[in-house]
Structure formats: C-alpha cells, structure tokens
PDB file of N, CA and C in Angstrom:
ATOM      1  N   UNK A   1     123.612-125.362  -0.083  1.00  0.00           N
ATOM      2  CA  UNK A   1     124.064-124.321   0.833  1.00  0.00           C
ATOM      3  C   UNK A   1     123.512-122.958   0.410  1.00  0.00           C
ATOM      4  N   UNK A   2     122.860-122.220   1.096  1.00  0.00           N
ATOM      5  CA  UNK A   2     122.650-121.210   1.026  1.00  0.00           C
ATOM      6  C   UNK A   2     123.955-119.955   1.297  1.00  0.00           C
ATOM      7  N   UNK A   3     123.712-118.654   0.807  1.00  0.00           N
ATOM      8  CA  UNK A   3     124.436-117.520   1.219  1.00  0.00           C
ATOM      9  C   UNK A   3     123.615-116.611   1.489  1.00  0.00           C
ATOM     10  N   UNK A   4     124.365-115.405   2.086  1.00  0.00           N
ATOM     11  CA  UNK A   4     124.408-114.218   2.881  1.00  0.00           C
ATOM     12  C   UNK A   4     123.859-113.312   1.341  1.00  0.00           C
ATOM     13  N   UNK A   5     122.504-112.839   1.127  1.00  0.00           N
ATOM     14  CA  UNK A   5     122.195-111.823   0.457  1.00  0.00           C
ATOM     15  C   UNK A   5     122.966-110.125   0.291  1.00  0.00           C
ATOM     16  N   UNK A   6     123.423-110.575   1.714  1.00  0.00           N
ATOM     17  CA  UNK A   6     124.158-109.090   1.516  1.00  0.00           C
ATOM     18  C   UNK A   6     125.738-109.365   1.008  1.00  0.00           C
ATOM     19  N   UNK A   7     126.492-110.513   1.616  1.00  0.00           N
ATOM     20  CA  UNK A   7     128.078-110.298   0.791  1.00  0.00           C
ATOM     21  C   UNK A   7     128.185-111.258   0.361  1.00  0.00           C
ATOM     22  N   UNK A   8     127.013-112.389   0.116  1.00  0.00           N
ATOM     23  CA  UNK A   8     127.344-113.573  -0.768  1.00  0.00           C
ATOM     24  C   UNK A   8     127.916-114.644  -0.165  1.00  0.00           C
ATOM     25  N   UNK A   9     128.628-114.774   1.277  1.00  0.00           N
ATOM     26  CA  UNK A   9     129.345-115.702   2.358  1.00  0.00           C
ATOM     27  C   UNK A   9     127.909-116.698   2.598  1.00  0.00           C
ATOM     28  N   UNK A  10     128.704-118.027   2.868  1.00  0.00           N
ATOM     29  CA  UNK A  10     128.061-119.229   3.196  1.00  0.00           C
ATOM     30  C   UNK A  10     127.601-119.075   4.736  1.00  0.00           C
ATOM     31  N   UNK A  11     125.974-119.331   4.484  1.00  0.00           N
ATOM     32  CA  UNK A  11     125.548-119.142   5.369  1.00  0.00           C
ATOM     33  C   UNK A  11     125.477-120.827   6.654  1.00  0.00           C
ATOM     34  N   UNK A  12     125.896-120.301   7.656  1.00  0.00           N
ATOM     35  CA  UNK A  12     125.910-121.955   8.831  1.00  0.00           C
ATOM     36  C   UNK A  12     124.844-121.118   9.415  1.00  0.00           C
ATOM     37  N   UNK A  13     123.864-122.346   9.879  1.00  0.00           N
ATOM     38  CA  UNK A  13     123.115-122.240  10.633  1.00  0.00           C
ATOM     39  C   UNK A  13     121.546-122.736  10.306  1.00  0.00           C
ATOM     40  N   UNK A  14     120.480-121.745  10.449  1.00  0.00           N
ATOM     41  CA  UNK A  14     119.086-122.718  10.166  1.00  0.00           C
ATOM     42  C   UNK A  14     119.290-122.522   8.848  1.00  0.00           C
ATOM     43  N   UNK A  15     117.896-123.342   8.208  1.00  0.00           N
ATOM     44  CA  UNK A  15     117.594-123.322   6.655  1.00  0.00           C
ATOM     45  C   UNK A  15     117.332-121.923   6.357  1.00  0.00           C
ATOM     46  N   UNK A  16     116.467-120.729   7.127  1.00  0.00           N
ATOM     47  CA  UNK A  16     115.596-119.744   6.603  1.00  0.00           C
ATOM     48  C   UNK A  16     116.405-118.640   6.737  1.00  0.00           C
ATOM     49  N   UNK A  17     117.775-118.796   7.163  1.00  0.00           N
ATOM     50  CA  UNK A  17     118.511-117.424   7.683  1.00  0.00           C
ATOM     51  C   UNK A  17     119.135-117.005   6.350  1.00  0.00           C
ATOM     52  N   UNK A  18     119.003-115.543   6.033  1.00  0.00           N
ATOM     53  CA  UNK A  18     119.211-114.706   5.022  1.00  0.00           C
ATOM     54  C   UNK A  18     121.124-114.579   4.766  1.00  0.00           C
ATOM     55  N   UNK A  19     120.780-114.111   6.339  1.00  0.00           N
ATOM     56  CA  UNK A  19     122.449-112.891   6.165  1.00  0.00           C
ATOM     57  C   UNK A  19     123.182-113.720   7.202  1.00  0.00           C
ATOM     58  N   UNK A  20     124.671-113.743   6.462  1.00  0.00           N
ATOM     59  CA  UNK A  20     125.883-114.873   7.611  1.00  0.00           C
ATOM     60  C   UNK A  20     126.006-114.124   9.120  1.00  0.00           C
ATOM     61  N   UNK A  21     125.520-112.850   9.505  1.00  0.00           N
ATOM     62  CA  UNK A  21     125.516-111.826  10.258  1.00  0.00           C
ATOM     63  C   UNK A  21     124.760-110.918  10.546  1.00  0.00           C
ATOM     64  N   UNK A  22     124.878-109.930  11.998  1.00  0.00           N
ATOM     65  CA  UNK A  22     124.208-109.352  12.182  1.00  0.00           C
ATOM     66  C   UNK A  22     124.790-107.850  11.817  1.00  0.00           C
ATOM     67  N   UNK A  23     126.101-107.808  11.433  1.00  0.00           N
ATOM     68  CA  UNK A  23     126.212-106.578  10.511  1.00  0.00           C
ATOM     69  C   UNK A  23     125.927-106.815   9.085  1.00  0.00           C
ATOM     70  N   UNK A  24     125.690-107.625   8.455  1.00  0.00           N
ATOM     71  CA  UNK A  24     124.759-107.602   7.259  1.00  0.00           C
ATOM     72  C   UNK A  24     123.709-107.720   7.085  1.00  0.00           C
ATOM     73  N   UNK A  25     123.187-107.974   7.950  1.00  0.00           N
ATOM     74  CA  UNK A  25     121.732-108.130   8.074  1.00  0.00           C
ATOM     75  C   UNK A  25     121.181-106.483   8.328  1.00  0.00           C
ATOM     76  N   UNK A  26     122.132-105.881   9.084  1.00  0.00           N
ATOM     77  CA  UNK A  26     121.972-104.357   9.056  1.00  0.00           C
ATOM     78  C   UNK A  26     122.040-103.184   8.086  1.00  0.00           C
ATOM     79  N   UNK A  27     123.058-104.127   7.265  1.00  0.00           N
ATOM     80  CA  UNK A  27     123.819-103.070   6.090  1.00  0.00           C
ATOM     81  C   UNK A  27     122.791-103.589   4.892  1.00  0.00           C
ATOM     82  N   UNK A  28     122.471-104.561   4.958  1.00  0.00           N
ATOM     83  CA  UNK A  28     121.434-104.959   3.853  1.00  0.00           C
ATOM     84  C   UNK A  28     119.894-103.558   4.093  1.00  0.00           C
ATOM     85  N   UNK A  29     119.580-103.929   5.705  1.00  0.00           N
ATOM     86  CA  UNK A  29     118.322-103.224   6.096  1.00  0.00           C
ATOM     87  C   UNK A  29     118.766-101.621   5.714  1.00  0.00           C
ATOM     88  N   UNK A  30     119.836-101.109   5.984  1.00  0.00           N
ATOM     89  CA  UNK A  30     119.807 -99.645   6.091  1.00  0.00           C
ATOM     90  C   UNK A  30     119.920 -99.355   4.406  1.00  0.00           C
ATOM     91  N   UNK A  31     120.502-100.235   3.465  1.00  0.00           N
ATOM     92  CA  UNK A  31     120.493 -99.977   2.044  1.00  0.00           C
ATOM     93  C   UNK A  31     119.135 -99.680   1.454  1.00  0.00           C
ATOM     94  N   UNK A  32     118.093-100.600   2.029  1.00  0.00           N
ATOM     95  CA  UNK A  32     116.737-100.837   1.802  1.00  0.00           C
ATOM     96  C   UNK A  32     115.787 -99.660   1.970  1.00  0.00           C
ATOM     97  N   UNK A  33     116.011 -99.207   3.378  1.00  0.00           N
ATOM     98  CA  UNK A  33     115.088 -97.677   3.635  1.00  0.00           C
ATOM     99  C   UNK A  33     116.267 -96.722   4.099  1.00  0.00           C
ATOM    100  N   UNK A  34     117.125 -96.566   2.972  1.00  0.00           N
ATOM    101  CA  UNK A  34     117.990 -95.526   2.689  1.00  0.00           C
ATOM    102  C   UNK A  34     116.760 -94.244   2.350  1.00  0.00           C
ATOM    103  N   UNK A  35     116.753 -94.152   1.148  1.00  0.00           N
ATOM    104  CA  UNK A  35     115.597 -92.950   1.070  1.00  0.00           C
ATOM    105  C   UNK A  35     114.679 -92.531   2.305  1.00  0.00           C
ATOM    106  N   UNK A  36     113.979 -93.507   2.530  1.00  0.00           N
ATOM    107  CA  UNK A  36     112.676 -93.235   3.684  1.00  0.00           C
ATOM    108  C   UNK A  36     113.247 -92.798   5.123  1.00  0.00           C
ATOM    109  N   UNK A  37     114.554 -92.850   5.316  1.00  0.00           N
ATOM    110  CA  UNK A  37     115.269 -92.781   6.415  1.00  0.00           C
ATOM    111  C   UNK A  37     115.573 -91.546   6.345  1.00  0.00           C
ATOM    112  N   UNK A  38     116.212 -91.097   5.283  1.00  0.00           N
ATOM    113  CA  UNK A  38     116.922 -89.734   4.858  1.00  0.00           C
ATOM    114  C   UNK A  38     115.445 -88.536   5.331  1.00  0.00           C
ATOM    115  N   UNK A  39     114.670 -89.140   4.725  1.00  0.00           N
ATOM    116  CA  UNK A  39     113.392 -88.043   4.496  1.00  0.00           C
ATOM    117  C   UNK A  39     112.590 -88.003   6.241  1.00  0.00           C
ATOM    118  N   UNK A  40     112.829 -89.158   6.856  1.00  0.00           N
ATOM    119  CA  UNK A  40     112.326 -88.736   8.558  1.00  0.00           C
ATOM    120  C   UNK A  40     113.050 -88.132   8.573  1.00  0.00           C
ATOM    121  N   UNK A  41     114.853 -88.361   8.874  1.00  0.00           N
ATOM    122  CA  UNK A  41     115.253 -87.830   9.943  1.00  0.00           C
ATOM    123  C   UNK A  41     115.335 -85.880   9.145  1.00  0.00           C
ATOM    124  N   UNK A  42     115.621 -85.655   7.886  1.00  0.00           N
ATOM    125  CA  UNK A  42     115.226 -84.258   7.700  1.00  0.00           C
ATOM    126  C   UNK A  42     113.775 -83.519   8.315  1.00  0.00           C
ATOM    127  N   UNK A  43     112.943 -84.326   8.285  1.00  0.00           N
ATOM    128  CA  UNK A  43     111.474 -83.473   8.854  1.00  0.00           C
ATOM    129  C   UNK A  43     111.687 -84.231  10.107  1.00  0.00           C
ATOM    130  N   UNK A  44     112.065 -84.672  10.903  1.00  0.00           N
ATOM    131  CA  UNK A  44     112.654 -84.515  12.419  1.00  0.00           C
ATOM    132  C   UNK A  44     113.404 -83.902  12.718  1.00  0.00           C
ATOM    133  N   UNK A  45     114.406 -83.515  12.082  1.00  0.00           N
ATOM    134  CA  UNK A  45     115.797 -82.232  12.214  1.00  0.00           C
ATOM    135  C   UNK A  45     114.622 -81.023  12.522  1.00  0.00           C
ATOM    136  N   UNK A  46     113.330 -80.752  11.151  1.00  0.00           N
ATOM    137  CA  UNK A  46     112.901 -79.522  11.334  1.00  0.00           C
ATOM    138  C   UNK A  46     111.924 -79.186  12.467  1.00  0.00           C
ATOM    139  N   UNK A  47     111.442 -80.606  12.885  1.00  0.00           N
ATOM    140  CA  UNK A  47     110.431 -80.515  14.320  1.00  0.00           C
ATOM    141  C   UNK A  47     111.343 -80.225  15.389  1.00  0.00           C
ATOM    142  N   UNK A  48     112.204 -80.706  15.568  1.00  0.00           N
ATOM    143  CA  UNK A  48     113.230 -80.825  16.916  1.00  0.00           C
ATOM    144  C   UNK A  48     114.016 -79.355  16.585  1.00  0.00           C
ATOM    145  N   UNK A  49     114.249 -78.780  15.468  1.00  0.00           N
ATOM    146  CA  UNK A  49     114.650 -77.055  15.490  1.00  0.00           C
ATOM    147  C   UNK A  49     113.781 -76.151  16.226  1.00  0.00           C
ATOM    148  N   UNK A  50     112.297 -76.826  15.033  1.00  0.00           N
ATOM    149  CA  UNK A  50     110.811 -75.697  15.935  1.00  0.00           C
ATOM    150  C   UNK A  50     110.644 -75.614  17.131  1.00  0.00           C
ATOM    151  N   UNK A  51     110.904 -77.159  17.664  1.00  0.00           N
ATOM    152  CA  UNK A  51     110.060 -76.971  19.107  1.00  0.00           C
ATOM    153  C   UNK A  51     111.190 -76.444  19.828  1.00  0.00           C
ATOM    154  N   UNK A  52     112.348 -76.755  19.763  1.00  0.00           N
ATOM    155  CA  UNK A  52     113.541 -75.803  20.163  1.00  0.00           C
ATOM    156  C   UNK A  52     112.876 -74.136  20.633  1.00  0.00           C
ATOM    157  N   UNK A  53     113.020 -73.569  19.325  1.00  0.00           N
ATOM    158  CA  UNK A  53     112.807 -72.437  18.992  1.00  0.00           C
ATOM    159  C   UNK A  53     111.939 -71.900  20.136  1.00  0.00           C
ATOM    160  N   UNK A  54     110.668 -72.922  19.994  1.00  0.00           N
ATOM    161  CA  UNK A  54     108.983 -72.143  20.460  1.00  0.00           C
ATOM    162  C   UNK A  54     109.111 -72.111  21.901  1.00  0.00           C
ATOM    163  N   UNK A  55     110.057 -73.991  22.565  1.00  0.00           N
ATOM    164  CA  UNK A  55     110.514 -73.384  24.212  1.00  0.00           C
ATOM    165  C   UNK A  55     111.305 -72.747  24.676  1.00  0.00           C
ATOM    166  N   UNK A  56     112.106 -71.781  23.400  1.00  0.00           N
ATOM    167  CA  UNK A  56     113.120 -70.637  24.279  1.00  0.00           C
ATOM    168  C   UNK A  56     112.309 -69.797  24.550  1.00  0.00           C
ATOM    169  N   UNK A  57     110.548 -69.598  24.132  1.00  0.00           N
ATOM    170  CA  UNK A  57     110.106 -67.915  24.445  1.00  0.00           C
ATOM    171  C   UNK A  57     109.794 -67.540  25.484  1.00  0.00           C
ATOM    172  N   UNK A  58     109.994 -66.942  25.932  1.00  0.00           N
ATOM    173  CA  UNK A  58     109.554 -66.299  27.462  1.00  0.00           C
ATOM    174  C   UNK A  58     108.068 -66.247  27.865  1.00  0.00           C
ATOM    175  N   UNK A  59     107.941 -67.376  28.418  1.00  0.00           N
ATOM    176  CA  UNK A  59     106.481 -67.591  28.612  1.00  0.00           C
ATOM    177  C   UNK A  59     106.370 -66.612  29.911  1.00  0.00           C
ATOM    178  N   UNK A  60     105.014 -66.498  30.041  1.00  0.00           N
ATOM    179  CA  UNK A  60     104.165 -66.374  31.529  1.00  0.00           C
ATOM    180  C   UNK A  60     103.033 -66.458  31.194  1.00  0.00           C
ATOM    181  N   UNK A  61     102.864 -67.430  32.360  1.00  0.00           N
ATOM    182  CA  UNK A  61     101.497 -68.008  32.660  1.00  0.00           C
ATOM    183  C   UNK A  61     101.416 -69.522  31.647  1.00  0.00           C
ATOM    184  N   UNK A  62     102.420 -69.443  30.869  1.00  0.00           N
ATOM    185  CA  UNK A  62     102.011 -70.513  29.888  1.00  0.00           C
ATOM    186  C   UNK A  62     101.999 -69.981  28.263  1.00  0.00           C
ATOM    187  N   UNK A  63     102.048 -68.433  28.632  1.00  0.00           N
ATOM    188  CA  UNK A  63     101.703 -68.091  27.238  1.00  0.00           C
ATOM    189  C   UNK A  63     103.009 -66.944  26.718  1.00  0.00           C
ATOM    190  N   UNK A  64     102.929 -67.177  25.595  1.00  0.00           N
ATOM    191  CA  UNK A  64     104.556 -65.864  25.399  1.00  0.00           C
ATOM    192  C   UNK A  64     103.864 -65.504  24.112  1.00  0.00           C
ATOM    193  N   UNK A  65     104.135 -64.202  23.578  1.00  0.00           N
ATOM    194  CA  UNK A  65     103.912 -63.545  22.440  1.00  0.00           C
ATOM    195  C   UNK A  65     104.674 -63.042  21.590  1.00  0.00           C
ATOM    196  N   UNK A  66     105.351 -63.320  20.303  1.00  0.00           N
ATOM    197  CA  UNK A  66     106.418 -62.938  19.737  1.00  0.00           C
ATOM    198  C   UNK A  66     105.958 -62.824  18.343  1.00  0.00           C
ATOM    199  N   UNK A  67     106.875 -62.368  17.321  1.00  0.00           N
ATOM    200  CA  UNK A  67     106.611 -61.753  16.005  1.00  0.00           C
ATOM    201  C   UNK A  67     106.761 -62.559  14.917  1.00  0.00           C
ATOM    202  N   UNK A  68     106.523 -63.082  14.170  1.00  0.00           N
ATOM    203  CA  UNK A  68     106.292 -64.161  13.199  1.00  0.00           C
ATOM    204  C   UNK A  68     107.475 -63.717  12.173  1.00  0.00           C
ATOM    205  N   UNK A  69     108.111 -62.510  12.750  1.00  0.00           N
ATOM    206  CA  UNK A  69     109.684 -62.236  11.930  1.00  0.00           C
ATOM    207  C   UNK A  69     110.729 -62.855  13.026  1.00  0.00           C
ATOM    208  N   UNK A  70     110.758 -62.653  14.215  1.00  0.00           N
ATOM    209  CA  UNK A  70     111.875 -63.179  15.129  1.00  0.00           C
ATOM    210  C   UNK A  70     111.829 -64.767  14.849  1.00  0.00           C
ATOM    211  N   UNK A  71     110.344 -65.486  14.765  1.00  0.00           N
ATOM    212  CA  UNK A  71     111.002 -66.704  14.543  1.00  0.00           C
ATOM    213  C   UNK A  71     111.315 -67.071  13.305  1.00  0.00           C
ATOM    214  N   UNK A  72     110.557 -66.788  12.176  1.00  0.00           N
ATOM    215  CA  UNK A  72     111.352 -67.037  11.336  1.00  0.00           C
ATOM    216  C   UNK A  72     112.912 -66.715  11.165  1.00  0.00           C
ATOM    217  N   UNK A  73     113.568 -65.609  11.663  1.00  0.00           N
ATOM    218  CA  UNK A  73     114.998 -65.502  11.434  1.00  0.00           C
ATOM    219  C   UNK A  73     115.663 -66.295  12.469  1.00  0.00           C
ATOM    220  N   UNK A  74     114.807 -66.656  13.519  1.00  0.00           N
ATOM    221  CA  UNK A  74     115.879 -67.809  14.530  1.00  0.00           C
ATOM    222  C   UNK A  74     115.839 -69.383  13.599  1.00  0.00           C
ATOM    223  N   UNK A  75     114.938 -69.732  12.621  1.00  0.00           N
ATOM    224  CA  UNK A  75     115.117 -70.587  11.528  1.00  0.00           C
ATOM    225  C   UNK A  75     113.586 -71.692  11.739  1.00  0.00           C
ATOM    226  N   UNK A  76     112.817 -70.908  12.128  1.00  0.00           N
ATOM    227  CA  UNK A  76     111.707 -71.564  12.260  1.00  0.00           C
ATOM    228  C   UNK A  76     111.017 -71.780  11.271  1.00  0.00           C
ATOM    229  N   UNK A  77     110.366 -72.830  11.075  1.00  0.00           N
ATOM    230  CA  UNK A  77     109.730 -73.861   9.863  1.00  0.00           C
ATOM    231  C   UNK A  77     108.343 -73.593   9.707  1.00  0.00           C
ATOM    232  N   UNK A  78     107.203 -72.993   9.865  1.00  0.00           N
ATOM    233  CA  UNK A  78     105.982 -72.775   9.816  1.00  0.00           C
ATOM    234  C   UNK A  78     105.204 -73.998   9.230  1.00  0.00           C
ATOM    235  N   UNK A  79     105.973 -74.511   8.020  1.00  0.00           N
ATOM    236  CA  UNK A  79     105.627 -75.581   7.276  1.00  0.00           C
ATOM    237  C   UNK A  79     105.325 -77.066   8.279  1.00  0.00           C
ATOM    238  N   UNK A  80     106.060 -77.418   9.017  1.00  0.00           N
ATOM    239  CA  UNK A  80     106.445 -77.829  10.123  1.00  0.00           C
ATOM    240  C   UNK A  80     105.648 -77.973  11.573  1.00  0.00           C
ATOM    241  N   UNK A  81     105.014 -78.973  11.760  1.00  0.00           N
ATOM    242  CA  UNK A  81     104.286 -78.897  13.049  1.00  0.00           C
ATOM    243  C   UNK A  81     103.768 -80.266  13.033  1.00  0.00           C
ATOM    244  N   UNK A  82     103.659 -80.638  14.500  1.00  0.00           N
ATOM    245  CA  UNK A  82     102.836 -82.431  14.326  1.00  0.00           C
ATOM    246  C   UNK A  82     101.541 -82.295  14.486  1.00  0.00           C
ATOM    247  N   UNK A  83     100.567 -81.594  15.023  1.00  0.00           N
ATOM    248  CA  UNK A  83      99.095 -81.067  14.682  1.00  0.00           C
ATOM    249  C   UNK A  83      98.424 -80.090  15.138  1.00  0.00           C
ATOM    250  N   UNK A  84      97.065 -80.208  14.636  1.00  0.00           N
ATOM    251  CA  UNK A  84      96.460 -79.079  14.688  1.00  0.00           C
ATOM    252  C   UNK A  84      95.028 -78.937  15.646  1.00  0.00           C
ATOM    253  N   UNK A  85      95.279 -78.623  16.368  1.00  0.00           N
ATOM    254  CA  UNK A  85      93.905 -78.374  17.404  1.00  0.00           C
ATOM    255  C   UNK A  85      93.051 -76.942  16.993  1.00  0.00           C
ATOM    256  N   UNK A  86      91.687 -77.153  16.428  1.00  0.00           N
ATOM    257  CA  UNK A  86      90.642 -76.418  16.910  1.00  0.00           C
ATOM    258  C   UNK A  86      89.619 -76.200  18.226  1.00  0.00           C
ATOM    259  N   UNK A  87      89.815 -74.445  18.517  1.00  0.00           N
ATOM    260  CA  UNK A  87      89.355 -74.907  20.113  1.00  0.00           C
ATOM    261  C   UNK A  87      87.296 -74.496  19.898  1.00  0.00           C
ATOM    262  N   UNK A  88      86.885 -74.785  20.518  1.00  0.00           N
ATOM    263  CA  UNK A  88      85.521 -74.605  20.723  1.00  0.00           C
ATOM    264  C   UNK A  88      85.319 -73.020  20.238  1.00  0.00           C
ATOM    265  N   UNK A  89      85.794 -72.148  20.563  1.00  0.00           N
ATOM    266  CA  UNK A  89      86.134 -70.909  19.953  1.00  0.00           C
ATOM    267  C   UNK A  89      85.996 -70.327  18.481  1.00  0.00           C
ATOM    268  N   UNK A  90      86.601 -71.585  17.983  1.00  0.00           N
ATOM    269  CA  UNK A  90      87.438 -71.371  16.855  1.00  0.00           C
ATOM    270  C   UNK A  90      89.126 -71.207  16.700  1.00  0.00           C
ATOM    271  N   UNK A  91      89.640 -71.002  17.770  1.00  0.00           N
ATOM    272  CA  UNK A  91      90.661 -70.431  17.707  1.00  0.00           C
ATOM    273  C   UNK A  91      91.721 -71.589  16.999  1.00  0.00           C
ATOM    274  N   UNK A  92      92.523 -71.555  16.287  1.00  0.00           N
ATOM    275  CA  UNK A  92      93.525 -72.727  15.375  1.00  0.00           C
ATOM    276  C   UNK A  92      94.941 -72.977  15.717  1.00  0.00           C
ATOM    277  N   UNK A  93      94.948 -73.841  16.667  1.00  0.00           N
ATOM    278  CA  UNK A  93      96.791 -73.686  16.940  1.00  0.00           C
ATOM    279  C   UNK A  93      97.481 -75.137  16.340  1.00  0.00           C
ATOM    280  N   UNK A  94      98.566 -74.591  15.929  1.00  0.00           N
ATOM    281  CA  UNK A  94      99.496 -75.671  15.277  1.00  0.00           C
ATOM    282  C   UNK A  94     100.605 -76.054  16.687  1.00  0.00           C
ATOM    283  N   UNK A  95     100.107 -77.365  16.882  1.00  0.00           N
ATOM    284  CA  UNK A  95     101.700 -77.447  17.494  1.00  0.00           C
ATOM    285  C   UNK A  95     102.341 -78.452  17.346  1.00  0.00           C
ATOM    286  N   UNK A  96     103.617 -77.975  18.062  1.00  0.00           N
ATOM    287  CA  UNK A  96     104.996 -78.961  17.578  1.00  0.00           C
ATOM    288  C   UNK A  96     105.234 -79.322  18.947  1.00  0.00           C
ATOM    289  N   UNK A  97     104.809 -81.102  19.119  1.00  0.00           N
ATOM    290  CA  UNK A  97     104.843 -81.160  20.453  1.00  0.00           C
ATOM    291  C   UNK A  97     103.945 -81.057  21.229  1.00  0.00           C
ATOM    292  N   UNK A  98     104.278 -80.792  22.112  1.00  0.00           N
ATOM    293  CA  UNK A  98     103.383 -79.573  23.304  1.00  0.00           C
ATOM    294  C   UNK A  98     103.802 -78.014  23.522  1.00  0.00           C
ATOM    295  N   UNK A  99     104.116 -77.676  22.738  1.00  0.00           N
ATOM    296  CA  UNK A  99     104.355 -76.126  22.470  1.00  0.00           C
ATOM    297  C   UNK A  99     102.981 -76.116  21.329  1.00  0.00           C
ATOM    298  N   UNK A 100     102.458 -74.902  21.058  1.00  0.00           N
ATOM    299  CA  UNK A 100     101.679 -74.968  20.268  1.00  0.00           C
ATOM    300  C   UNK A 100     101.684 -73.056  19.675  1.00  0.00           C
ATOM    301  N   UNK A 101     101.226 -72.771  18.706  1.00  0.00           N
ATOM    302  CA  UNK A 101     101.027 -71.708  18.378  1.00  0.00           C
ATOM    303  C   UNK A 101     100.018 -70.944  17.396  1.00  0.00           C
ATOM    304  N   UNK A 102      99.734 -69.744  18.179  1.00  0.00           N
ATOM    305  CA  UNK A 102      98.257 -69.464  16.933  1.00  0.00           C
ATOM    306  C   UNK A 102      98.686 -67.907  16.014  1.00  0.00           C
ATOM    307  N   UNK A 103      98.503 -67.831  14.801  1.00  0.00           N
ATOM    308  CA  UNK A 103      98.980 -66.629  13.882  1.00  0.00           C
ATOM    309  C   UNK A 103      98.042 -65.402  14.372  1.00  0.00           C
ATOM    310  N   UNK A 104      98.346 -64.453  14.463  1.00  0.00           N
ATOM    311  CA  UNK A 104      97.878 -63.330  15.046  1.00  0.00           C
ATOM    312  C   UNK A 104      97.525 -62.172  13.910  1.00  0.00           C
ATOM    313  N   UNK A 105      97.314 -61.036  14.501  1.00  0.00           N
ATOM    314  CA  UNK A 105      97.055 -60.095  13.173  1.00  0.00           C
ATOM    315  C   UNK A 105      98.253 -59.620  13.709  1.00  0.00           C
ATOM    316  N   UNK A 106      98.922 -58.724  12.610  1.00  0.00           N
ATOM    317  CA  UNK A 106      99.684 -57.822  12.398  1.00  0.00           C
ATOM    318  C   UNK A 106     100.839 -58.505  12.753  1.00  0.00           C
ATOM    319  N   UNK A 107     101.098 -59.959  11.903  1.00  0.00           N
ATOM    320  CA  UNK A 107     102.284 -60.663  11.964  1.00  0.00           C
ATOM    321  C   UNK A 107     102.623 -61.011  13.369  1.00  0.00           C
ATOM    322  N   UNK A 108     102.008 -61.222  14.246  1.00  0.00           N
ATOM    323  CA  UNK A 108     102.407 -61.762  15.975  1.00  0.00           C
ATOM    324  C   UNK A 108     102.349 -62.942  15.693  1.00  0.00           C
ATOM    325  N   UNK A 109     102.453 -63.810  16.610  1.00  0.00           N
ATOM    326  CA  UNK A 109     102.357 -65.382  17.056  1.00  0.00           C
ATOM    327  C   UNK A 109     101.905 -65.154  18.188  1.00  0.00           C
ATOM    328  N   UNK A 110     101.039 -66.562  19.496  1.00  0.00           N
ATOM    329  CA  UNK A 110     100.664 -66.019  20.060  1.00  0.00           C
ATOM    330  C   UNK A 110     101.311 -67.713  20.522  1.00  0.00           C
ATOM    331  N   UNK A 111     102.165 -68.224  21.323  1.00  0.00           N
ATOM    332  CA  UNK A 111     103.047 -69.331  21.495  1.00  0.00           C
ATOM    333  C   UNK A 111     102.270 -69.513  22.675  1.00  0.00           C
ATOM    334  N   UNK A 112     101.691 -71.352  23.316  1.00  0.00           N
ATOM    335  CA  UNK A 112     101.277 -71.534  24.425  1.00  0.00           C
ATOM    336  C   UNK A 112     101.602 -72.806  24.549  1.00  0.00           C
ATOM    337  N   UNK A 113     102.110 -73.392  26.012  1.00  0.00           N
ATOM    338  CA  UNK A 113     102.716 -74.583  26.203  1.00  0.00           C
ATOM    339  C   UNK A 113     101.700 -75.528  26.889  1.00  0.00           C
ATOM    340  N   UNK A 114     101.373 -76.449  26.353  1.00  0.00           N
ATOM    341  CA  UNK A 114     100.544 -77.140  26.848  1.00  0.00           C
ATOM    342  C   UNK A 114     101.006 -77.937  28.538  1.00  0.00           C
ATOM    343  N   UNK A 115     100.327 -77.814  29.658  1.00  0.00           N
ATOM    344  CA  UNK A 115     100.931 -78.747  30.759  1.00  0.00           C
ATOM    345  C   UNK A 115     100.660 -79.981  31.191  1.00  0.00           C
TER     346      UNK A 115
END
C-alpha cells in the first residue's frame, strides 16, 4: 500500500497516485514553490502599482508629461517595467504593459500609451 506524501494517509486508487487528495496534492504543491511564488507575486504587486500609476496621467493624444518626482512619490518603481523598446530614432522607452515611458532632461518623464 502506498501513502499520501503530503499527510502520510493510505492511498485507494491507481498504483502511481502520490496524494490521498486534491487538497494535498495542493498543499504539498504550494509548500514546494513557496519561495518562487512569494518573489512573482511581489514583482507583480510592483508592475500592477506602475502601470496603475502611468494610466492615471492625463494623456492627450496618447501622450502625458509629468515629473519623475510626482511619480516617484505616488510610489512608482523605476526599477520595474516588462520591456524595453528602442525606436529607429534612438529614442528608449521602458514600458509596463502598454503604457510606456521615456526619461527626459530636467527630471520629466515623457509617459505614452501604446493603442
């Protein structure tokens, strides 16, 4: 007779089955990528803050311009972004999403929403 890896209970059923259940079979899995779980959903907390942040700005036309101090104090992550497009230009925008943003001189941001 086999048992349940996760609480040790006699397992009924096929030869190859691990766990007597499908809440142990869960509680086993979430013990397993405990760490790796913890660490998405924190750098998803900080993408889903940013892109927050970048679609409150008052666009027009697509484009909004704000100060690289306002977002940082609304709690924006700079560190933070899912990638990076170079345009034919040169020009370098990071974005989070489809919001995207390029660093400016004299501390601006220059925020543009992709459609």
């Amino acid at each position: 007779m086999e048992t349940c890896i996760e609480c040790g209970e006699k397992i009924i059923g096929r030869s190859d089955k691990k766990f007597c259940n499908d809440a142990c079979r869960n509680s086993y899995n979430n013990k397993q990528n405990k760490d790796s779980s913890n660490l998405m959903r924190t750098i998803n907390s900080k993408l889903r803050k940013n892109f927050k942040i970048l679609s409150e700005q008052n666009f027009v036309e697509g484009k909004a311009k704000t100060s690289k101090n306002k977002l940082t104090t609304a709690g924006f992550d700079f560190e933070y972004f899912t990638n990076i497009k170079i345009y034919k230009n040169g020009s370098q925008y990071f974005f989070v999403y489809d919001y995207g943003y390029k660093l400016l001189e004299d501390g601006f941001v220059l925020v543009v929403r992709k459609d």
